[in-house]
PDB file of N, CA and C in Angstrom:
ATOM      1  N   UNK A   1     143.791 134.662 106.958  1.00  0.00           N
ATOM      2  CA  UNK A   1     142.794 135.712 107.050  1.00  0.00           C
ATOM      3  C   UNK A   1     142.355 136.109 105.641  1.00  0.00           C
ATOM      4  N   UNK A   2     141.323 136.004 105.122  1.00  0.00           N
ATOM      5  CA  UNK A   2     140.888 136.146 104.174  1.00  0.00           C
ATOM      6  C   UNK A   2     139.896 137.597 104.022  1.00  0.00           C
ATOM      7  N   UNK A   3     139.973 138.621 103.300  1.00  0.00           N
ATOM      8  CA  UNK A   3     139.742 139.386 102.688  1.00  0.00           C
ATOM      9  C   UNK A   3     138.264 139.705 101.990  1.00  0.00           C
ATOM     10  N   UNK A   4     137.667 140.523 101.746  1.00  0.00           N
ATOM     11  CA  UNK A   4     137.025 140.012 100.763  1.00  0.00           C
ATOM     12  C   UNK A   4     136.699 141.048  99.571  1.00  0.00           C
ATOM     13  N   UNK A   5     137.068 140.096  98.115  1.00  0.00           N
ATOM     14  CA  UNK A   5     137.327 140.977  97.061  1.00  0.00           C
ATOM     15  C   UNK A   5     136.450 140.721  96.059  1.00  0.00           C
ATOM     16  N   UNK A   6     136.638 141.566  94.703  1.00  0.00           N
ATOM     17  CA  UNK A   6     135.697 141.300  93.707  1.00  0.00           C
ATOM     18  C   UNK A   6     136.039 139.582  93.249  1.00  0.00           C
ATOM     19  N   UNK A   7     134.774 139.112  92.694  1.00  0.00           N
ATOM     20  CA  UNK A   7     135.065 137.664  92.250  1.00  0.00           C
ATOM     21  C   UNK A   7     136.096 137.002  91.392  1.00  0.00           C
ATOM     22  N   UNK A   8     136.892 137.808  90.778  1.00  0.00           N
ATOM     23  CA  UNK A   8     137.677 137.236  90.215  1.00  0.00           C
ATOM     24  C   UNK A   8     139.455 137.484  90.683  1.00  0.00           C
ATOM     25  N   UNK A   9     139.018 137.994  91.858  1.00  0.00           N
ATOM     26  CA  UNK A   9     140.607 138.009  92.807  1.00  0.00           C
ATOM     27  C   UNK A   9     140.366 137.684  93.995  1.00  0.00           C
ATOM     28  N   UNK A  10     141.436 137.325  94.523  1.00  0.00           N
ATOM     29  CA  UNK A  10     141.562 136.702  96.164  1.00  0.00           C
ATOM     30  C   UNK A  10     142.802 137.553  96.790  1.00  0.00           C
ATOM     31  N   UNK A  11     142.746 137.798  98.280  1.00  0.00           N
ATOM     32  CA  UNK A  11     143.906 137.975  98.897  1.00  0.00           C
ATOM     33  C   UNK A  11     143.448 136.838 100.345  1.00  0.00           C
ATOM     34  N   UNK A  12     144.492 136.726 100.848  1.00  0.00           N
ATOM     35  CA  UNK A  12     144.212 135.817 102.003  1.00  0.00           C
ATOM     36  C   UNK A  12     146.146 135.726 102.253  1.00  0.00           C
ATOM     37  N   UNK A  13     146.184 135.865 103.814  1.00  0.00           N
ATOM     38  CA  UNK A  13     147.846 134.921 104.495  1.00  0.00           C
ATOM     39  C   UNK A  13     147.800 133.742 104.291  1.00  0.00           C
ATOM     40  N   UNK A  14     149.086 133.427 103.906  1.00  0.00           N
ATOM     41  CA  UNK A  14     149.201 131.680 104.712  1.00  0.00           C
ATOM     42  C   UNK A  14     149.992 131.520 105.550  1.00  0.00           C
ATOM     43  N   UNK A  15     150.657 130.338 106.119  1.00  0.00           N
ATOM     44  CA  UNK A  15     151.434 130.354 106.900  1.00  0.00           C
ATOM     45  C   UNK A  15     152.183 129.357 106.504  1.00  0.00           C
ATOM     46  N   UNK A  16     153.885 129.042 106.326  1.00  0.00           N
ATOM     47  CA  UNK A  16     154.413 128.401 106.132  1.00  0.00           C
ATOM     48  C   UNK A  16     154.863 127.703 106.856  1.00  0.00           C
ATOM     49  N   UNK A  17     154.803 126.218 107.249  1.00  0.00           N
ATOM     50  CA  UNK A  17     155.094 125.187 108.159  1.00  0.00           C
ATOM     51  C   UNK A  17     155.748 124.627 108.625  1.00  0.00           C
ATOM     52  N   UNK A  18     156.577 124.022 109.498  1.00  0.00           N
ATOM     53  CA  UNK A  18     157.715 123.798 109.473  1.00  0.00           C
ATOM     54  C   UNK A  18     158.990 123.063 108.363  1.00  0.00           C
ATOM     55  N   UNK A  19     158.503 122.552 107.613  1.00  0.00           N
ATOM     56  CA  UNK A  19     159.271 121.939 106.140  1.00  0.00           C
ATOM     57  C   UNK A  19     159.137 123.059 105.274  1.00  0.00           C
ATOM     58  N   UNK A  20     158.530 124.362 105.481  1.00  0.00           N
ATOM     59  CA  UNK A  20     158.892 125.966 104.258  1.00  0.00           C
ATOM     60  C   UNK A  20     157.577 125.116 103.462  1.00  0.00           C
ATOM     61  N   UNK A  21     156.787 124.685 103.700  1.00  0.00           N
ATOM     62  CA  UNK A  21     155.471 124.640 103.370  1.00  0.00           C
ATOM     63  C   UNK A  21     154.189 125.273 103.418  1.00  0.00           C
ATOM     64  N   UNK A  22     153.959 126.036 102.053  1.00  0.00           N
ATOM     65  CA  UNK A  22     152.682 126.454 102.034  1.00  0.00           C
ATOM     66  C   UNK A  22     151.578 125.899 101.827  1.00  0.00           C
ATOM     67  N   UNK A  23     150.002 126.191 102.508  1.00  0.00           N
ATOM     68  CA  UNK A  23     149.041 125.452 101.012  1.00  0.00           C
ATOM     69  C   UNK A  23     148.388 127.077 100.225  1.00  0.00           C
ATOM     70  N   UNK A  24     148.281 126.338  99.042  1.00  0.00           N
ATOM     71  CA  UNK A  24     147.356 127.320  98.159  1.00  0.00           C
ATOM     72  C   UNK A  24     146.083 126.844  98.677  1.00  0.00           C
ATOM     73  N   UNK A  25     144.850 128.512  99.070  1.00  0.00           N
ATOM     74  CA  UNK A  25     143.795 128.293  99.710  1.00  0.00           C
ATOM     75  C   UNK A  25     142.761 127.666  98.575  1.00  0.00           C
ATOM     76  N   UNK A  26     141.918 126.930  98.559  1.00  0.00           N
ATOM     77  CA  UNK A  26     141.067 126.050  98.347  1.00  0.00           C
ATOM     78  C   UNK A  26     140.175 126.823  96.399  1.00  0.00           C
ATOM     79  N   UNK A  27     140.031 128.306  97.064  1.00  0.00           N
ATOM     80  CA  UNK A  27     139.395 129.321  96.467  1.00  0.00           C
ATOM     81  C   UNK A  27     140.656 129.776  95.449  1.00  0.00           C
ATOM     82  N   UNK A  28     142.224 129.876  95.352  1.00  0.00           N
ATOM     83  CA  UNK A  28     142.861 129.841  94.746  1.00  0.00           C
ATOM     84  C   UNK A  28     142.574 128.835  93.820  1.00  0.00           C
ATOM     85  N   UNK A  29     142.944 127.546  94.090  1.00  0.00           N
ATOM     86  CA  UNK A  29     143.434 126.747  93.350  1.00  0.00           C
ATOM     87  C   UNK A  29     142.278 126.094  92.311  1.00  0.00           C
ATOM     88  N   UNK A  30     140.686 126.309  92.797  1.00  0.00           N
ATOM     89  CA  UNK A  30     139.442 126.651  91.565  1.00  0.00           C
ATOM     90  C   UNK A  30     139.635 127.333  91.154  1.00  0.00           C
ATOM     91  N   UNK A  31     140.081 128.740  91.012  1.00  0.00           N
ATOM     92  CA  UNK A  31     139.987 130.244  90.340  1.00  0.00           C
ATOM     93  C   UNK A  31     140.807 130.058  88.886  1.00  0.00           C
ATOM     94  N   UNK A  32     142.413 128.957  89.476  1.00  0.00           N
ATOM     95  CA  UNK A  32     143.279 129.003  88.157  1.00  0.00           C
ATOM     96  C   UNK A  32     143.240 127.325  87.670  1.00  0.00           C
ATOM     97  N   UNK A  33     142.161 126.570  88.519  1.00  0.00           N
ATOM     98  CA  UNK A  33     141.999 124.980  87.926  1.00  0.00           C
ATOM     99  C   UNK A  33     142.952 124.307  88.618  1.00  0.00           C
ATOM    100  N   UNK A  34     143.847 124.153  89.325  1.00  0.00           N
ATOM    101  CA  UNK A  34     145.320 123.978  89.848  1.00  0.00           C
ATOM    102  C   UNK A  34     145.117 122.591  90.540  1.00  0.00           C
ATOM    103  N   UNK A  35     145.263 120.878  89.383  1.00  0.00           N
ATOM    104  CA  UNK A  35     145.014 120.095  90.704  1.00  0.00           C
ATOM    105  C   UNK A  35     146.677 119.256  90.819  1.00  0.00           C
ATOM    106  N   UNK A  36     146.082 118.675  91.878  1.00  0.00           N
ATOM    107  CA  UNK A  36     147.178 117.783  92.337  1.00  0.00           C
ATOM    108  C   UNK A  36     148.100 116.715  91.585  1.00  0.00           C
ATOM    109  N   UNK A  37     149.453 117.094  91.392  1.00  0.00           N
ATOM    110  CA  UNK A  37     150.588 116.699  90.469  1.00  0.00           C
ATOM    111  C   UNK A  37     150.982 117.864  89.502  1.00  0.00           C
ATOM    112  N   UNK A  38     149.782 118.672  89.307  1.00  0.00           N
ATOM    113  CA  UNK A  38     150.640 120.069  88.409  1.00  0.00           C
ATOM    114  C   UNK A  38     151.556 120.265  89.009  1.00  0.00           C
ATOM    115  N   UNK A  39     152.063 120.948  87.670  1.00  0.00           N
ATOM    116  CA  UNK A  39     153.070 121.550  87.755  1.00  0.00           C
ATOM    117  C   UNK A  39     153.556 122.957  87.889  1.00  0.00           C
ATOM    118  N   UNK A  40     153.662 123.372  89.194  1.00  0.00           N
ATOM    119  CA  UNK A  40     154.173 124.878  89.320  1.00  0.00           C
ATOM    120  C   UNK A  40     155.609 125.872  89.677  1.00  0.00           C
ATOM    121  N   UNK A  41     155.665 126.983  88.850  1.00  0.00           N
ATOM    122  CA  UNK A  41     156.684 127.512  89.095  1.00  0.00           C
ATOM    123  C   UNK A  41     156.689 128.554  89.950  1.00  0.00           C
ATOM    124  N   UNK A  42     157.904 128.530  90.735  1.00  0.00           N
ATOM    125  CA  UNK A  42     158.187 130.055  91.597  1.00  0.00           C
ATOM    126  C   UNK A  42     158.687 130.543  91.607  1.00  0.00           C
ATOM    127  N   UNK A  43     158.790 131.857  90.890  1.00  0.00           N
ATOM    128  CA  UNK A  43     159.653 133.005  90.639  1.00  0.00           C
ATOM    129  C   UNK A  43     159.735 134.100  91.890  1.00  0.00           C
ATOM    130  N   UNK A  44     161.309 134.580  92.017  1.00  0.00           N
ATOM    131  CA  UNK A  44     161.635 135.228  93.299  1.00  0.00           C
ATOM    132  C   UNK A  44     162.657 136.392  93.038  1.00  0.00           C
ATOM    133  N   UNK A  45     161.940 137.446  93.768  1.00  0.00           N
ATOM    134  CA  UNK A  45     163.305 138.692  93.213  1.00  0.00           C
ATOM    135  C   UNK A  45     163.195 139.182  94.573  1.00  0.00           C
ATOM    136  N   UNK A  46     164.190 139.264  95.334  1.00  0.00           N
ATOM    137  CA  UNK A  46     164.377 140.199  96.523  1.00  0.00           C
ATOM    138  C   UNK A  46     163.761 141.453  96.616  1.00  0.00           C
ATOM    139  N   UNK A  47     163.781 142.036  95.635  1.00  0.00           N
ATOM    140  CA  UNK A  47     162.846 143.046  96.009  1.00  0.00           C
ATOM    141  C   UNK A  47     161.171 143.488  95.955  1.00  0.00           C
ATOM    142  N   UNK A  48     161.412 142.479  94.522  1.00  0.00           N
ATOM    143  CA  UNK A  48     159.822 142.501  94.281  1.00  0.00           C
ATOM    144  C   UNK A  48     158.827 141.531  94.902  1.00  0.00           C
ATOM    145  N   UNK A  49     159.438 140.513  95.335  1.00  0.00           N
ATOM    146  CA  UNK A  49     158.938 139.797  95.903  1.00  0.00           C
ATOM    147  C   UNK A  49     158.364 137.971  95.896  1.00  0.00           C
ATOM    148  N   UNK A  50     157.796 137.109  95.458  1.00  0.00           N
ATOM    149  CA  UNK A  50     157.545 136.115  95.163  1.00  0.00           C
ATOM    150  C   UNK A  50     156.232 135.922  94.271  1.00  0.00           C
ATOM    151  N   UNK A  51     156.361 135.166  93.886  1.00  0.00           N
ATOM    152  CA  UNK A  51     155.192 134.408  92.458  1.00  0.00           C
ATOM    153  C   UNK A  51     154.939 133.097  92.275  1.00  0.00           C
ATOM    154  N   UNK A  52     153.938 132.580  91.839  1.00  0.00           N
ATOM    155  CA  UNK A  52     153.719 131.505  91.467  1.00  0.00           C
ATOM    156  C   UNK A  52     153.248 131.382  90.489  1.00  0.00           C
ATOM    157  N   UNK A  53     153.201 130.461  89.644  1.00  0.00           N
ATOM    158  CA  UNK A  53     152.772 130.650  88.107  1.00  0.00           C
ATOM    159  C   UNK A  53     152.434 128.892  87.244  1.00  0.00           C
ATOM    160  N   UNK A  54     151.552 128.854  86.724  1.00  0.00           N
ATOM    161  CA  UNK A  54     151.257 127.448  86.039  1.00  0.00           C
ATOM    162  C   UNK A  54     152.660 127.122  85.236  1.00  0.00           C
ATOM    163  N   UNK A  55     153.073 126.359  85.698  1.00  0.00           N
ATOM    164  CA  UNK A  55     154.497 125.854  84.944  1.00  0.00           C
ATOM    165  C   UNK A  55     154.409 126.154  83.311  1.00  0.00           C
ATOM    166  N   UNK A  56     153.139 125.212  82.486  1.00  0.00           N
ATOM    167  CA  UNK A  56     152.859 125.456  81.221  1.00  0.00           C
ATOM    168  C   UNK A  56     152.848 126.506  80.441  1.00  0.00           C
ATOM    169  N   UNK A  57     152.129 127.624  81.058  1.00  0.00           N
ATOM    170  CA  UNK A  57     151.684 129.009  80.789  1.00  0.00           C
ATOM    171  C   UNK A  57     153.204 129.666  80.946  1.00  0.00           C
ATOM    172  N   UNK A  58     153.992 129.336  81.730  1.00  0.00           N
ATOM    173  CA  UNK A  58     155.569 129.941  81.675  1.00  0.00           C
ATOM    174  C   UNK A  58     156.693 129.600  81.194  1.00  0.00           C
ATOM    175  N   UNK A  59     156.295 128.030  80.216  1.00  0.00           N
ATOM    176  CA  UNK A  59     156.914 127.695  79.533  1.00  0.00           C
ATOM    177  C   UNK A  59     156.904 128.635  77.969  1.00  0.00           C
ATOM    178  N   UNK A  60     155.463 128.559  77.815  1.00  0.00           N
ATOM    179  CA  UNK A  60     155.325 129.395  76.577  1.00  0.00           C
ATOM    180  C   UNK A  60     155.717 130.614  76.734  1.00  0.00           C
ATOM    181  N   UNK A  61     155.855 131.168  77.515  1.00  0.00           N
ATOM    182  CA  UNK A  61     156.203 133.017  77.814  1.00  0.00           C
ATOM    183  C   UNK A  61     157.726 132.763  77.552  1.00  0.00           C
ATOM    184  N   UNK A  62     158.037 132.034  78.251  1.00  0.00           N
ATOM    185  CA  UNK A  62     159.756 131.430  78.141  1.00  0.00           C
ATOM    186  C   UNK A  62     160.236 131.300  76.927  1.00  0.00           C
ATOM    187  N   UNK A  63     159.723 130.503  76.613  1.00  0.00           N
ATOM    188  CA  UNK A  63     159.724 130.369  74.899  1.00  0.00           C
ATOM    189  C   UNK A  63     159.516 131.373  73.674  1.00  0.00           C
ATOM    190  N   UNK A  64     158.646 132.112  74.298  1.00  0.00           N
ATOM    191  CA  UNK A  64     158.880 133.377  73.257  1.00  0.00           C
ATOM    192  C   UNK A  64     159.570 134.416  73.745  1.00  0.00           C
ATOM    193  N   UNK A  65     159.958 134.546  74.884  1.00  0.00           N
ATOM    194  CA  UNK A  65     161.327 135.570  75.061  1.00  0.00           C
ATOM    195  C   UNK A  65     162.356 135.103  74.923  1.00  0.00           C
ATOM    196  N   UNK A  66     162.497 133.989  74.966  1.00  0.00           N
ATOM    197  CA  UNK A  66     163.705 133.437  74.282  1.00  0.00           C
ATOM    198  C   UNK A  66     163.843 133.565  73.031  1.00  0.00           C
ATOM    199  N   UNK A  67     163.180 133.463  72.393  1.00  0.00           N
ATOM    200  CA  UNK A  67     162.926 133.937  70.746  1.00  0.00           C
ATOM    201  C   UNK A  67     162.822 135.097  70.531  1.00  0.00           C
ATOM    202  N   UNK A  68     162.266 135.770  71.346  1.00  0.00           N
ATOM    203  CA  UNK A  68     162.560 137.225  70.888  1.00  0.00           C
ATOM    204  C   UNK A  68     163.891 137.796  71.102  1.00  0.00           C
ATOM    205  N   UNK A  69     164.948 137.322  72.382  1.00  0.00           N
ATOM    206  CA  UNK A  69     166.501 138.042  72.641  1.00  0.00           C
ATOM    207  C   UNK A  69     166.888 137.015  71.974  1.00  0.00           C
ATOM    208  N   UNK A  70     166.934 136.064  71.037  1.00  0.00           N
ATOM    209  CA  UNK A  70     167.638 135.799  70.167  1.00  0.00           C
ATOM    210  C   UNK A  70     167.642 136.611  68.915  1.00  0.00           C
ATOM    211  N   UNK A  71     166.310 136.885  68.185  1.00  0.00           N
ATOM    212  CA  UNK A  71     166.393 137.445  67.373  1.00  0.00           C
ATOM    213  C   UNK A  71     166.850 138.869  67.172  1.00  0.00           C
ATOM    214  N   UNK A  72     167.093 139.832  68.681  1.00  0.00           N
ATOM    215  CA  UNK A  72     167.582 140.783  69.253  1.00  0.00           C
ATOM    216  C   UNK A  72     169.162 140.672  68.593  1.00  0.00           C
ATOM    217  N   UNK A  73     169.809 139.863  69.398  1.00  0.00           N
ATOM    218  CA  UNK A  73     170.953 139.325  69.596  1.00  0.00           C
ATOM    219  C   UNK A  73     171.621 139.151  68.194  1.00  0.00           C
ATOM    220  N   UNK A  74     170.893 138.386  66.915  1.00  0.00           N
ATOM    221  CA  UNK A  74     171.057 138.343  65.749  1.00  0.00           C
ATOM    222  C   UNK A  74     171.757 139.457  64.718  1.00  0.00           C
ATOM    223  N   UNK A  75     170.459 140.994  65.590  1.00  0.00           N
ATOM    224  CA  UNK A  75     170.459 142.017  64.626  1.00  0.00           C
ATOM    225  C   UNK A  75     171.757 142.557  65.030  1.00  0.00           C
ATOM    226  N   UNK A  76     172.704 142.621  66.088  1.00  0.00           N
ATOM    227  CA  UNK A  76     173.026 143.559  66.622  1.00  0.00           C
ATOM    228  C   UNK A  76     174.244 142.468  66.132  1.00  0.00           C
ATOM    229  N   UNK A  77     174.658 141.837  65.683  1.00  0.00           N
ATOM    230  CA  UNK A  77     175.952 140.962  64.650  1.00  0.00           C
ATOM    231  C   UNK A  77     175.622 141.274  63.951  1.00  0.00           C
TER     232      UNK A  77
END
């Protein structure tokens, strides 16, 4: 069921299939470029809820919080 929002956001259900299969809707996956063989990540917190995220784009975030609680970690020796 799709929604309808300003152009640069989407809401819409999906339904997950019998193998815990989703698809990303059509209008998603133009919005963030997303083609077939990327690589994506899914982040999950019980309470907050679920995410998906361009693998690449969360490598670099990864990468600099990792660098940053190291250099944390440093001061405090």
């Amino acid at each position: 069921m799709k929604m309808k929002m300003p152009k640069d956001k989407f809401l819409s259900t999906v339904r997950m299939g019998d193998k815990g299969q989703i698809v990303i809707p059509k209008e998603v996956r133009e919005m963030f470029e997303i083609e077939p063989g990327d690589n994506l990540m899914l982040l999950a917190d019980k309470e907050r809820g679920i995410a998906i995220v361009a693998f690449d784009g969360m490598m670099d975030f990864m990468n600099e919080a990792t660098r940053q609680a190291m250099g944390k970690k440093e001061k405090e020796q």
